[in-house]
Protein backbone atom coordinates (compact mmCIF):
# COMPACT_ATOMS: atom_id res chain seq x y z
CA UNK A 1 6.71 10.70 -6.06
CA UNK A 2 8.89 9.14 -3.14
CA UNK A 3 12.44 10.06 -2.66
CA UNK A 4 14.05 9.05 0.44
CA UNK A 5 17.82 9.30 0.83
CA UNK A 6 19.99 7.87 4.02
CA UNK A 7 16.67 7.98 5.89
CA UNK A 8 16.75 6.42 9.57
CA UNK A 9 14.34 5.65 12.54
CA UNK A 10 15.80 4.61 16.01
CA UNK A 11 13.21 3.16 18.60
CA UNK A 12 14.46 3.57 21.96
CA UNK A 13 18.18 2.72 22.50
CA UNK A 14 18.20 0.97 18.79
CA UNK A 15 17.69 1.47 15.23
CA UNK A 16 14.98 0.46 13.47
CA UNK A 17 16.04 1.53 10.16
CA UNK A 18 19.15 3.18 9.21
CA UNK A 19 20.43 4.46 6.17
CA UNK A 20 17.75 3.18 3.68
CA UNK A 21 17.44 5.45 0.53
CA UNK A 22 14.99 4.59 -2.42
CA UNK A 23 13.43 6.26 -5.30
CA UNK A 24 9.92 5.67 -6.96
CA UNK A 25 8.18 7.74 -9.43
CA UNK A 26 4.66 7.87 -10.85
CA UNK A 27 3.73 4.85 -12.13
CA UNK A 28 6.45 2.79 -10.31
CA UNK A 29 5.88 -0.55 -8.36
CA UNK A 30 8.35 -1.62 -5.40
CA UNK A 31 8.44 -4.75 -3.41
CA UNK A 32 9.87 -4.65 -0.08
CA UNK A 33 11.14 -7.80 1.04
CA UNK A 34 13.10 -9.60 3.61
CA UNK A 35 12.09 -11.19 7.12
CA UNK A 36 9.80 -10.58 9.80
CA UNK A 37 11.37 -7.65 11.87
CA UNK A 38 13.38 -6.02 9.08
CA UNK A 39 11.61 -2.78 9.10
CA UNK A 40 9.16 -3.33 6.23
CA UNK A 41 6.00 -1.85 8.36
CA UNK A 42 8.13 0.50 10.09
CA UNK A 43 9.44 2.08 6.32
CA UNK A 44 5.71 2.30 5.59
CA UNK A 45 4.85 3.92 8.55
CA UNK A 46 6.92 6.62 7.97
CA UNK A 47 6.29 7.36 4.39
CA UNK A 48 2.27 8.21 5.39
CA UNK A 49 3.61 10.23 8.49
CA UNK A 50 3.09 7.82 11.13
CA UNK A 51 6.22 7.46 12.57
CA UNK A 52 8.52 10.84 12.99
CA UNK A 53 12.03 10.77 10.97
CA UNK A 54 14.62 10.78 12.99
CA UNK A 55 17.12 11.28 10.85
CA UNK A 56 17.39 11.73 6.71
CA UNK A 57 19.09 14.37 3.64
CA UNK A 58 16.09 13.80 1.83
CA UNK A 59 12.67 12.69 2.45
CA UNK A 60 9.54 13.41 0.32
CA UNK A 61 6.12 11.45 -0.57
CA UNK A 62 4.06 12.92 -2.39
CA UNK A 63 5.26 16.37 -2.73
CA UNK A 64 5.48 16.59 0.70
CA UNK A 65 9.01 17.05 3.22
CA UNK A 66 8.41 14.34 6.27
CA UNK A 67 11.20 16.27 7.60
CA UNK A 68 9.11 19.40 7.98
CA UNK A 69 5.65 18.75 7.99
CA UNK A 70 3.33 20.50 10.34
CA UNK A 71 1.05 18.24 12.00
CA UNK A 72 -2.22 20.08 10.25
CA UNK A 73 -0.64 18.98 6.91
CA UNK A 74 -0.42 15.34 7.75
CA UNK A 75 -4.01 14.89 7.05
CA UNK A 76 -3.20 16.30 3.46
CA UNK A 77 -0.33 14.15 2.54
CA UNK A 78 -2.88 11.09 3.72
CA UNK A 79 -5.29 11.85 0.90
CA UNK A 80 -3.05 11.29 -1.90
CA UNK A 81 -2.07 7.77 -0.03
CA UNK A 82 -4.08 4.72 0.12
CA UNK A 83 -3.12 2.21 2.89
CA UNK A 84 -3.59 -1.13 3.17
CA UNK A 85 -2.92 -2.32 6.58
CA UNK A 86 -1.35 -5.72 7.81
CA UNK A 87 -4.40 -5.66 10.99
CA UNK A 88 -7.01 -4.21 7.93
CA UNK A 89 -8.36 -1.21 10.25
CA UNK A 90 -11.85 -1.66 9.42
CA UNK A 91 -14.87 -0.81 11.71
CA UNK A 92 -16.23 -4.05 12.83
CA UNK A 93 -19.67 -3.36 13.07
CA UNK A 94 -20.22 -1.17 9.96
CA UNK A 95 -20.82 -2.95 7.07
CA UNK A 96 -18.39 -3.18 3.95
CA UNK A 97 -19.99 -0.45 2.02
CA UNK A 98 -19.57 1.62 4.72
CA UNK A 99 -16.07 0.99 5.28
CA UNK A 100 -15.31 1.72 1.66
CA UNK A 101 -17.70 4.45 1.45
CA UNK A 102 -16.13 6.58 4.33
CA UNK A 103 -12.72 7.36 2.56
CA UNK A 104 -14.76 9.06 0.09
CA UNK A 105 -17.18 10.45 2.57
CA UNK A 106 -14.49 12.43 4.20
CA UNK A 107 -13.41 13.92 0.93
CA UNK A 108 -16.79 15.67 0.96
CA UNK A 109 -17.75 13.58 -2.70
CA UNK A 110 -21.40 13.68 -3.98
CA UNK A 111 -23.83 11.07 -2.72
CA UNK A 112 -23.94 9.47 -6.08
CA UNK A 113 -20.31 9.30 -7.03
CA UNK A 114 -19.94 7.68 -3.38
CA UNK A 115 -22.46 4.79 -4.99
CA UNK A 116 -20.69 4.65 -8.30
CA UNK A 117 -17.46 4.33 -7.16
CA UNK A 118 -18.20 1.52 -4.34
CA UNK A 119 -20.37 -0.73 -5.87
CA UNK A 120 -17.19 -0.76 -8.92
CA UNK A 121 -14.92 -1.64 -6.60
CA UNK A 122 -16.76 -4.12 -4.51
CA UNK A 123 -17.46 -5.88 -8.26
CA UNK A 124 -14.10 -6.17 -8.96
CA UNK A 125 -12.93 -7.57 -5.76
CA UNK A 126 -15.78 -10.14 -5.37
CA UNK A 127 -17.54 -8.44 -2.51
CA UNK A 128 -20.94 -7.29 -4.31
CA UNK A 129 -22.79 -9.80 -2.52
CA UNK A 130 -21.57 -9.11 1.12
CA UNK A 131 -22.00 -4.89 0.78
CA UNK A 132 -24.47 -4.76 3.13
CA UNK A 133 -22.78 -7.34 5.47
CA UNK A 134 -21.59 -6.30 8.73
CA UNK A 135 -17.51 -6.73 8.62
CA UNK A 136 -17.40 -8.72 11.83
CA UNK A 137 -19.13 -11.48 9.85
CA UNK A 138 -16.48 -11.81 7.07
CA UNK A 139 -13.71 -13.96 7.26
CA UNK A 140 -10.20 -12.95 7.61
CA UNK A 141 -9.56 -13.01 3.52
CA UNK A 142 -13.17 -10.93 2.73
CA UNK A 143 -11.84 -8.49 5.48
CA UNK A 144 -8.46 -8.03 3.55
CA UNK A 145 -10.25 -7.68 0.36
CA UNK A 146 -12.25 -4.49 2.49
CA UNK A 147 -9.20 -3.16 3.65
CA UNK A 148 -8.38 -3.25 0.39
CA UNK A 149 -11.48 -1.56 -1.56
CA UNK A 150 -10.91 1.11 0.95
CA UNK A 151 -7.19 2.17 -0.39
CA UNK A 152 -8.28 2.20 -4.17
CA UNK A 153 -11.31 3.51 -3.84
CA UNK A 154 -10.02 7.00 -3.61
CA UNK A 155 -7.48 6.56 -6.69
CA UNK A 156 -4.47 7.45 -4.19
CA UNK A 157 -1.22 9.09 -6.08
CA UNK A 158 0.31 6.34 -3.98
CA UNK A 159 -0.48 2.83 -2.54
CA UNK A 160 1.12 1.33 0.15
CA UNK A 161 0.51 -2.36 1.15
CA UNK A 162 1.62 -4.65 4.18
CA UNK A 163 1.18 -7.84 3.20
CA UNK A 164 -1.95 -7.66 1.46
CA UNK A 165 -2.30 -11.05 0.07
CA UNK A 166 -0.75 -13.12 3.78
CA UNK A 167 -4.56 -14.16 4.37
CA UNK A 168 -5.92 -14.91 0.87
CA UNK A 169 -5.61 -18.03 -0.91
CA UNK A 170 -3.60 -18.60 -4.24
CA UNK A 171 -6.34 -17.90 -6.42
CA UNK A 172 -7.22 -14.59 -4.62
CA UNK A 173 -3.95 -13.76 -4.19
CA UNK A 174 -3.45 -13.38 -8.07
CA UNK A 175 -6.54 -11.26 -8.73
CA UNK A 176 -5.69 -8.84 -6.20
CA UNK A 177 -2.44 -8.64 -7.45
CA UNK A 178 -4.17 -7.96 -11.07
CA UNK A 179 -5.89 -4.94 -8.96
CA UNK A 180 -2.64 -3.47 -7.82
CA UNK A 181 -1.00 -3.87 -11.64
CA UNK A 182 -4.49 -2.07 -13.20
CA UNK A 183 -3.87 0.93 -10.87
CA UNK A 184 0.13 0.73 -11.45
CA UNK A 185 -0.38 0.61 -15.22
CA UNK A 186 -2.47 3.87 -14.67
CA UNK A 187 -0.09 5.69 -13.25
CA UNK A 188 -0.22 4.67 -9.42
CA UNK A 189 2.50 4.40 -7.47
CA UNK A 190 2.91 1.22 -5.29
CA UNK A 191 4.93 0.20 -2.50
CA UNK A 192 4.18 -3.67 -1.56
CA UNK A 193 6.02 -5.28 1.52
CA UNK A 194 5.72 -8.98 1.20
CA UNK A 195 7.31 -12.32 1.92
CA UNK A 196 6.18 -14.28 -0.76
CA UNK A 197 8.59 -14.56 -3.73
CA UNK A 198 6.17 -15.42 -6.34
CA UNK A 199 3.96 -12.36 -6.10
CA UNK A 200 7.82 -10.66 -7.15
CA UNK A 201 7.19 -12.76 -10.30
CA UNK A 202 3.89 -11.19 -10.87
CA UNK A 203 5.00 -7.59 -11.60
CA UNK A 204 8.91 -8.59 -13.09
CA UNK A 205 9.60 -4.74 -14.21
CA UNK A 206 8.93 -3.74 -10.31
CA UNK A 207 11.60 -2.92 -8.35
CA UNK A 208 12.90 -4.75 -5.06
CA UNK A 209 14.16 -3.38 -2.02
CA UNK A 210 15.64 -6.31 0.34
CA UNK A 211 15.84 -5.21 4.42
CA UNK A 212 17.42 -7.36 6.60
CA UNK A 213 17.76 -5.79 10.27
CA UNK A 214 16.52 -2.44 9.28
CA UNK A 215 19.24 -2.19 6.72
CA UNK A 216 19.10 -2.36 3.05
CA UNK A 217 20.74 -5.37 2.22
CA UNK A 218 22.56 -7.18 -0.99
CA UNK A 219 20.67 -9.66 -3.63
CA UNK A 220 21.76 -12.82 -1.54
CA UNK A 221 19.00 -11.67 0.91
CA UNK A 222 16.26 -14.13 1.12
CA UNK A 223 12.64 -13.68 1.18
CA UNK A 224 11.64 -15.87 4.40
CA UNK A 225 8.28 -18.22 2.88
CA UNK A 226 10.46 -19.44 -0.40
CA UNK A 227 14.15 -19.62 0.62
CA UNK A 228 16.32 -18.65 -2.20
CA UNK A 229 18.29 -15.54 -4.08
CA UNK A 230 16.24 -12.77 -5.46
CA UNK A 231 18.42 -11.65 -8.32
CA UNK A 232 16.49 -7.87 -8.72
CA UNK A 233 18.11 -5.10 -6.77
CA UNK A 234 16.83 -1.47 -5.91
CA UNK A 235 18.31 -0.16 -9.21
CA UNK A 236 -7.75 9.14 -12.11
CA UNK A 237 -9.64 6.95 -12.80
CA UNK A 238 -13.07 8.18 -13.60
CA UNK A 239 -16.05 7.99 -11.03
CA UNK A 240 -17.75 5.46 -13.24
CA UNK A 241 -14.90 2.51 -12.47
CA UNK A 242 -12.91 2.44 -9.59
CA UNK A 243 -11.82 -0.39 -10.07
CA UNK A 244 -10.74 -0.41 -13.51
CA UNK A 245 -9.05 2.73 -14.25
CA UNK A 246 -9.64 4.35 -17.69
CA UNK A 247 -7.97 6.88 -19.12
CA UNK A 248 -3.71 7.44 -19.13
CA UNK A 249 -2.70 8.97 -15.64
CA UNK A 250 0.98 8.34 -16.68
């Protein structure tokens, strides 16, 4: 699913990653942790083709080389990822249907499907009520949970999150987190960057990859909102619910 080995990204005169090499297959779940500046977002950015690789042996998402992929391809490789971005990326002034709607839109689905798949979603993630709602009315947290619907909506081969809980309280923060681990159970891939160590606690058979100045960095790294060792080291759905997967993907 991803295999990166001794990948690096310079920006400008410095590095900002160098060397980092992971594995994750189907099914897998991966924290990234360590402090703000370490290279999380930039190590995201590259594995859905944002960022060019500077520098790697080995780099593929997805079935796909980021060494050598064409520009026309990128597009490709973006459909079998689901995103959740640390600024959301939502359109403002559409409303949250709409926002979840369009990734499917773009994959050409049937009308109906579109509805089906949407409303399950919104259900699951408390938005039912606020579908119609135009997204500059939500608050911070209800735009996260948008940003959100919009990455699982498409049951991506891969998920990759920045942060997705940083706005949401405790209580939101943990049924999210039971979104992420219904997909991962399913056979979705998922690549979390976080700072929090108690959302580690909430998948314990995940794997963690520490960064500390772009580098990948020993288990007396700390994560930076609750100080203290991390002892882990990097050692389809149906259309009728979204948002609970049924059915094995493994």
């Amino acid at each position: 699913m991803v295999e990166l080995e001794r990948v690096s990204f310079n920006f400008g005169s410095s590095w900002a990653l160098q060397d980092v090499s992971l594995a994750l297959g189907k099914g897998e779940f991966l924290f990234l942790t360590g402090p703000s500046g370490a290279g999380k977002t930039t190590l995201l950015k590259l594995l859905y083709a944002a960022l060019p690789l500077r520098r790697g042996t080995r780099a593929n998402v997805c079935g796909f080389d980021l060494k050598r992929i064409r520009r026309g391809r990128v597009p490709l490789l973006r459909r079998e990822i689901g995103v959740v971005f640390q600024d959301f990326k939502i359109l403002p002034r559409r409303t949250v249907f709409a926002n979840v709607a369009m990734a499917l839109e773009v994959r050409g689905m049937a009308r109906h499907v579109i509805e089906r798949r949407v409303r399950a979603v919104l259900r699951v993630l408390r938005l039912e009520n606020k579908a119609y709602e135009p997204c500059v009315r939500l608050s911070g947290g209800e735009q996260q949970r948008v940003a959100i619907a919009r990455s699982v909506v498409v049951n991506p081969k891969l998920i990759l999150a920045d942060e997705p809980t940083g706005n949401l309280d405790a209580g939101l923060s943990r049924r999210l987190m039971d979104v992420f681990k219904q997909f991962h159970v399913y056979g979705t891939s998922i690549i979390m960057a976080t700072h929090s160590a108690e959302l580690l606690d909430t998948v314990p058979e995940a794997k963690v990859l520490h960064l500390q100045d772009g580098r990948m960095c020993t288990d007396d790294c700390q994560v930076e909102s609750q100080p203290g060792p991390l002892s882990r080291s990097l050692d389809e759905e149906g259309p009728d619910a979204p948002g609970v997967p049924s059915g094995g993907r493994r």
